[in-house]
Protein backbone atom coordinates (compact mmCIF):
# COMPACT_ATOMS: atom_id res chain seq x y z
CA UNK A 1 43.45 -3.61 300.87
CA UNK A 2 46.54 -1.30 301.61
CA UNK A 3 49.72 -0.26 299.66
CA UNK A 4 51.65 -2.77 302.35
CA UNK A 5 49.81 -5.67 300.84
CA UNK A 6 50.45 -7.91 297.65
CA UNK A 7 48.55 -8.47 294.84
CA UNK A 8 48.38 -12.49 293.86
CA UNK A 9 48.31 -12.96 289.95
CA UNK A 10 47.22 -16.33 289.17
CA UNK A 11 48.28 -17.30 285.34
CA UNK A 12 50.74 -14.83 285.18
CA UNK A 13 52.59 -16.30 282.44
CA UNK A 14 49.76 -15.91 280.10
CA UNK A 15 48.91 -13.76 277.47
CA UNK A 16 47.36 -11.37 279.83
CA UNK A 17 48.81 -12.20 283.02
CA UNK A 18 52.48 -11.54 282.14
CA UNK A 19 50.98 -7.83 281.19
CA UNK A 20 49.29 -7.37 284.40
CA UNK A 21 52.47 -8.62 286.15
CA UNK A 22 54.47 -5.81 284.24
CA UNK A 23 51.76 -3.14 284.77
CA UNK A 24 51.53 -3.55 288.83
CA UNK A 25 55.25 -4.28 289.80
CA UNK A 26 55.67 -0.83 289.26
CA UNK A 27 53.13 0.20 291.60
CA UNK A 28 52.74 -2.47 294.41
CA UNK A 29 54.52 -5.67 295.50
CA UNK A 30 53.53 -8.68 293.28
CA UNK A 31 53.56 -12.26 293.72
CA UNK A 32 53.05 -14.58 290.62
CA UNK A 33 52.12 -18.35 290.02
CA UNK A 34 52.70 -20.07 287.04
CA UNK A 35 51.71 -23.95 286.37
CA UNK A 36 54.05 -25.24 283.52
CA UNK A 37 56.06 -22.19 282.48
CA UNK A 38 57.37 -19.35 285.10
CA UNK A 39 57.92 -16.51 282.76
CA UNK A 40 59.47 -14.31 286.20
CA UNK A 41 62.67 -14.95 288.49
CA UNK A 42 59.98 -15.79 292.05
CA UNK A 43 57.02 -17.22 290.35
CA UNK A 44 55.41 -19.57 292.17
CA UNK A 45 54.27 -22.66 290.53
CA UNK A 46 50.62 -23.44 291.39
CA UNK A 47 48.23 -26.59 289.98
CA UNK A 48 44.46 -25.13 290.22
CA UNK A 49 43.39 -28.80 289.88
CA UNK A 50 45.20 -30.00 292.87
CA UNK A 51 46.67 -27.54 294.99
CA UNK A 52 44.86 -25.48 297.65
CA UNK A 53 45.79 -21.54 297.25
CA UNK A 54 45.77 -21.70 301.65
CA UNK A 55 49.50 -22.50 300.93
CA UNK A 56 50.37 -19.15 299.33
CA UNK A 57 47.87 -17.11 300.76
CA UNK A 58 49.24 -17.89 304.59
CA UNK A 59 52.78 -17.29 303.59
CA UNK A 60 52.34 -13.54 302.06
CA UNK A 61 50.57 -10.70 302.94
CA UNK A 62 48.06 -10.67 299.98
CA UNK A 63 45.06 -8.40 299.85
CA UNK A 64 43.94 -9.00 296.34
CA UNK A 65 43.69 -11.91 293.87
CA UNK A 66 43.57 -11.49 289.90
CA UNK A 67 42.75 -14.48 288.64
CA UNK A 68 43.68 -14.81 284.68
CA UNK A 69 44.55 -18.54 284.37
CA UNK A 70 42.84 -19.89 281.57
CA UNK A 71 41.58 -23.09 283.70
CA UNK A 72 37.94 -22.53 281.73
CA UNK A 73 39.70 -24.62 278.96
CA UNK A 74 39.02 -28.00 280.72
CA UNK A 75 36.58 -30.19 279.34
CA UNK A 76 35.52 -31.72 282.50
CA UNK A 77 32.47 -29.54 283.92
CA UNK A 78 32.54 -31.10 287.52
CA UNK A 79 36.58 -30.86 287.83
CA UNK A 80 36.68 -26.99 287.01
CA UNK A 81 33.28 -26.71 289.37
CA UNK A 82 35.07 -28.16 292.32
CA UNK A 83 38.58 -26.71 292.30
CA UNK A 84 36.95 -23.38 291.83
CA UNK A 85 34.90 -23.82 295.15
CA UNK A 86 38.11 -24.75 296.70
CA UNK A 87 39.79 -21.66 295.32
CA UNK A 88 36.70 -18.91 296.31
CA UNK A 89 36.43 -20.53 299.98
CA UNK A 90 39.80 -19.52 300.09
CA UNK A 91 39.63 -16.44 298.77
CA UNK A 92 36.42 -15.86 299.90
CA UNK A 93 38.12 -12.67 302.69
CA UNK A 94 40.09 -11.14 299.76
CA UNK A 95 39.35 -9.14 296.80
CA UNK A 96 38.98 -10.94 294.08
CA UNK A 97 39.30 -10.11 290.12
CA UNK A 98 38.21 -12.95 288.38
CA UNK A 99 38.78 -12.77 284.39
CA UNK A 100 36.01 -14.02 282.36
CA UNK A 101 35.14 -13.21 278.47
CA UNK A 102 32.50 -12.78 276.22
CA UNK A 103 32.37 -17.00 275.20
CA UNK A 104 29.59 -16.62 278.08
CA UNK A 105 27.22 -15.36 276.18
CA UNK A 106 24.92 -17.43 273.07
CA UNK A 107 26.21 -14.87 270.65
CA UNK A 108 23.01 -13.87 269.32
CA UNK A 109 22.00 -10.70 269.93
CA UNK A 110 25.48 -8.76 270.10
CA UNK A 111 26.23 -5.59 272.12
CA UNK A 112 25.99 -7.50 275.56
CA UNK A 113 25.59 -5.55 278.98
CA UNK A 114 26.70 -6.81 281.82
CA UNK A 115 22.94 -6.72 283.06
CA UNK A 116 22.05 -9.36 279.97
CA UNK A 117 21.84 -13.36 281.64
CA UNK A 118 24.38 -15.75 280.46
CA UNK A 119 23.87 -18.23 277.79
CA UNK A 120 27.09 -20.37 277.16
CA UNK A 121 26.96 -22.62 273.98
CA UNK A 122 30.07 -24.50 274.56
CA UNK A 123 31.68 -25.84 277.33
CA UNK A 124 34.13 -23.35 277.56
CA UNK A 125 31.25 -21.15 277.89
CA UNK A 126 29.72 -23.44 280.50
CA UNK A 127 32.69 -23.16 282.67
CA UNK A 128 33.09 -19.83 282.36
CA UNK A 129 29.47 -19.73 283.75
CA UNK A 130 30.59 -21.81 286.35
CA UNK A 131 33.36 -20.06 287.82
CA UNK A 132 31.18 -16.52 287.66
CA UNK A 133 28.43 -18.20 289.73
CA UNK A 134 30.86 -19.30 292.24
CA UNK A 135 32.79 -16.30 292.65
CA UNK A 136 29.75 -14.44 292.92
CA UNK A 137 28.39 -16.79 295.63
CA UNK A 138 31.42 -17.48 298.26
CA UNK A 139 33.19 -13.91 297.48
CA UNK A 140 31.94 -10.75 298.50
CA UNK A 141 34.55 -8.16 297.40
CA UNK A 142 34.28 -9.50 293.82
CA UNK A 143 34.86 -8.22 290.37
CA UNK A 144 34.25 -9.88 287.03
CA UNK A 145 35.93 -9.08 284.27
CA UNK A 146 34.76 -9.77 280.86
CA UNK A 147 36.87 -9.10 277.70
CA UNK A 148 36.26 -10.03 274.19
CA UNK A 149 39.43 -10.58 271.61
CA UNK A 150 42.27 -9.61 273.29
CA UNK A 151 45.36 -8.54 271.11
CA UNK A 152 48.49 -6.70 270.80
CA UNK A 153 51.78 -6.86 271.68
CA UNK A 154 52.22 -8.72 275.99
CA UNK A 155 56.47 -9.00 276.39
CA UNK A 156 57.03 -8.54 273.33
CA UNK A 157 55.02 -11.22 271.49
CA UNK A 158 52.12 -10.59 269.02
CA UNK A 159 48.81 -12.01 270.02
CA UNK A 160 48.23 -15.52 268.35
CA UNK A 161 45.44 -14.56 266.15
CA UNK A 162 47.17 -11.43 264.39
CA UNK A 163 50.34 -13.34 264.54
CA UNK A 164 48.90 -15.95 262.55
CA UNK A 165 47.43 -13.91 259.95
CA UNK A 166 50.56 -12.12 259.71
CA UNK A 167 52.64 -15.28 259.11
CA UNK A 168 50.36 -16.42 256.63
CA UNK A 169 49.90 -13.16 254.48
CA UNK A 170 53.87 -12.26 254.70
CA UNK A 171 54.44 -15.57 253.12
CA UNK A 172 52.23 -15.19 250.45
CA UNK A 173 49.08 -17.22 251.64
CA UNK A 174 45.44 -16.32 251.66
CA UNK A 175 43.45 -15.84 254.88
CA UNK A 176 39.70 -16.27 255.03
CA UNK A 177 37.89 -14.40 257.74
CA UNK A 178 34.02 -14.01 258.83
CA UNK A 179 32.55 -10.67 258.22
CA UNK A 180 29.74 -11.78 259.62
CA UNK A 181 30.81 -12.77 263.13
CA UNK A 182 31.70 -9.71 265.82
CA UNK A 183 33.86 -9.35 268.80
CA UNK A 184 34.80 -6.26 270.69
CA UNK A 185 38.54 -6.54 270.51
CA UNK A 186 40.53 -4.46 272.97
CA UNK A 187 44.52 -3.81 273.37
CA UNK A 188 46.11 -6.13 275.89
CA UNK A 189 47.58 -3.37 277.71
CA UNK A 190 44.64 -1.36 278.08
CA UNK A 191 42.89 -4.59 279.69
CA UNK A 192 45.73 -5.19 281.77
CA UNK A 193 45.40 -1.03 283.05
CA UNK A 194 41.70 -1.76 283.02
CA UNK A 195 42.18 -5.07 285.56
CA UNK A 196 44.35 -3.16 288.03
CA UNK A 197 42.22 0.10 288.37
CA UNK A 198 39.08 -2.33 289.29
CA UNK A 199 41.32 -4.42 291.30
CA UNK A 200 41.21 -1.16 293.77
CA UNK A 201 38.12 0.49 292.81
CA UNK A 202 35.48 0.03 295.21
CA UNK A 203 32.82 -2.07 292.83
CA UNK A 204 31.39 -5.41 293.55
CA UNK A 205 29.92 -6.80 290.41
CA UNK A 206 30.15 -7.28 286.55
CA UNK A 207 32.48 -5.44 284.62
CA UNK A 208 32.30 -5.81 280.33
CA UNK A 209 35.83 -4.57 279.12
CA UNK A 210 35.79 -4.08 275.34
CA UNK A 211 36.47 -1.86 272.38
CA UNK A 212 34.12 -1.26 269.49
CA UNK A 213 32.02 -3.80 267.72
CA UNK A 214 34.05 -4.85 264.70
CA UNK A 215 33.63 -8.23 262.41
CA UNK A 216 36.53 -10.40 262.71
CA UNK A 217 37.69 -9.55 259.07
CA UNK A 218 37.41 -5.99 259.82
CA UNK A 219 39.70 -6.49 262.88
CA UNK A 220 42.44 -8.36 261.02
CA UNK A 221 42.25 -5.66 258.34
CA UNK A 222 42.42 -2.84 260.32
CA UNK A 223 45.59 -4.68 262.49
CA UNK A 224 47.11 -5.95 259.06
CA UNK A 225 47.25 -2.38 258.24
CA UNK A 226 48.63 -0.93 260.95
CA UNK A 227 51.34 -3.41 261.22
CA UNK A 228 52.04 -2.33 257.75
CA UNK A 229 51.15 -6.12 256.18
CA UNK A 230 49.90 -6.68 252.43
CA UNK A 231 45.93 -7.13 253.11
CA UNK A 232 45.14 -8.11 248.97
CA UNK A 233 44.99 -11.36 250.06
CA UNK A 234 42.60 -11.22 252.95
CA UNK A 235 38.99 -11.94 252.21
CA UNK A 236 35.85 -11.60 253.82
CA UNK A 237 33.14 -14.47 253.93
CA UNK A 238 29.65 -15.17 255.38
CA UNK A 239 30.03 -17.25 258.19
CA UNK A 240 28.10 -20.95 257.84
CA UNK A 241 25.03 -21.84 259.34
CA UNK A 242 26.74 -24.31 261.87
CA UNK A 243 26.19 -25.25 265.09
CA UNK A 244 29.16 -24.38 267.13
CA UNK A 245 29.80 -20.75 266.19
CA UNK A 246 28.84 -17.58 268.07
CA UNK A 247 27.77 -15.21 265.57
CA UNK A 248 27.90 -12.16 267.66
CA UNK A 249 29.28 -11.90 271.11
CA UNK A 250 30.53 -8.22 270.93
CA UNK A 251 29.91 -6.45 274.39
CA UNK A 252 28.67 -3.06 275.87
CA UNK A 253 31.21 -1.94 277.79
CA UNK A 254 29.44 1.65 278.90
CA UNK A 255 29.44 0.72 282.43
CA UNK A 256 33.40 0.39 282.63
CA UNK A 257 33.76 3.56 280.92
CA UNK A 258 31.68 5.21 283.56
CA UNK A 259 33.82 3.75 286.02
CA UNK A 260 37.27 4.70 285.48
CA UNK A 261 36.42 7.64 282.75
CA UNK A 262 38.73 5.58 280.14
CA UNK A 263 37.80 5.35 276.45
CA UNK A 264 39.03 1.97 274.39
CA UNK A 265 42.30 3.02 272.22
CA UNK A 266 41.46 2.31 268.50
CA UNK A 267 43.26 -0.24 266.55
CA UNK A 268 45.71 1.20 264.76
CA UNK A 269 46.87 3.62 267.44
CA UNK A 270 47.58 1.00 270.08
CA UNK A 271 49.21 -1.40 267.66
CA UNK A 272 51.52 1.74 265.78
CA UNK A 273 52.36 2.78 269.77
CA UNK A 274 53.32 -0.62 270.80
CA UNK A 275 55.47 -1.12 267.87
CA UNK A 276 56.87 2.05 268.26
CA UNK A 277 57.62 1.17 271.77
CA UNK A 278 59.54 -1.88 270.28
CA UNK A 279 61.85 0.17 268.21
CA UNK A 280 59.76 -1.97 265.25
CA UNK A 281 57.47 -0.19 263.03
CA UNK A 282 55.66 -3.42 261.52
CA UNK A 283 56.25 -5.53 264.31
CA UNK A 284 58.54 -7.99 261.93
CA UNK A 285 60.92 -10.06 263.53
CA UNK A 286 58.88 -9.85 266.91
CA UNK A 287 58.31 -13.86 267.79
């Protein structure tokens, strides 16, 4: 693709998406769908389910597609199977960024490369699965993204995970967290940066983009902290034997640091500079 084309976000009024949207408008021409909520002035509202992408893709001048709509969330297998065929045949000339995350793994082993075969436990998992398989199949300027915990600050609004813990602990109330269970959490905005330099990097393939491996305890403590939030009354707890739970899905992301010759931000930097950035030191007040 060429400076003269667009970039299509799809789910830009996600978590995620809105960032991405913010990130590229300053450096190409955007166009934005949204299903229930349109976040920007010229979004354009788009059902995966039941609308074909043909009618947005003929009208601009698009290059590129990110995909971060969270349509993996469907319980139906067959239903997210066929609308995503419908999608990649369209797409299928384009380059394509599809977002997955690290829920496609069994969570066994930990420290997952991208060259490590997919096991999904849940059906979230399963779609996830899915949607990589048929991205990979019908699209061959493709790159798949996986994250792990995303977090931070996207327009202004704390992630929901560190938001809740901070609600709960600045009102007095005890949070309970595995120490036994790991994710790779990354900054928003550095997986946002991370989405558009692969967007027009010249890689066809798997792309794991994480920070460290932490426990989820040790993640909410280290982000408690930095937002300057009363941790005596988080604990850490072993994590029960119980079907259902991924012990350890943190991710290897080696090959995306070879890439792009980026390093993941710690926790407490990115969350002090984004509050910084928000004229709020502890991020109170911030809905």
């Amino acid at each position: 693709m060429n400076k003269k084309e667009s970039i299509l976000v799809v789910g830009a009024s996600g978590f995620l998406g809105q960032q991405i949207v913010k990130l590229l408008e300053t450096q190409q021409n955007v166009i934005y769908t949204h299903y229930r909520n349109p976040l920007f002035p010229d979004s354009i509202r788009f059902d995966f389910f039941n609308d074909d992408i043909r009618y947005i893709l003929d009208k601009q001048q698009v290059g590129a597609i990110i995909f971060a709509s969270a349509v993996e969330m469907n319980n139906q297998l067959d239903k997210v199977r066929y609308s995503m065929e419908r999608f990649a045949r369209a797409c299928e000339d384009r380059r394509i960024v599809y977002l997955s995350s690290d829920g496609i793994f069994e969570g066994v082993k930990g420290l997952y490369s991208e060259k490590d075969s997919p096991n999904p436990q849940t059906t979230y998992g399963k779609n996830l699965a899915i949607c990589e398989g048929i991205i990979g199949s019908y699209c061959n300027n493709f790159c798949i993204v996986r994250p792990s915990y995303i977090y931070g600050f996207s327009n202004g609004t704390l992630d929901s995970r560190l938001k809740k813990t901070k609600s709960v602990l600045e009102s007095g109330g005890t949070v309970t967290l595995f120490n036994d269970m790991f994710k790779s959490p990354l900054g928003v905005k550095q997986i946002a940066s991370a989405v558009i330099h692969l967007t027009w990097l010249d890689f066809a393939g798997v792309v794991h983009v994480a920070g460290k491996r932490l426990s989820v305890y040790e993640f909410h403590r280290r982000a408690m902290s930095a937002l300057n939030v009363d941790i005596t009354h988080l604990n850490g707890c072993q994590m029960p034997i119980k079907k259902g739970f991924l012990r350890d899905t943190s991710l290897d992301s080696s090959l995306w640091q070879q890439l792009t010759g980026t390093r993941p931000c710690d926790i407490k930097k990115t969350l002090l500079q984004e509050c910084a950035a928000l004229g709020n030191d502890s991020g109170d007040g911030l809905s």
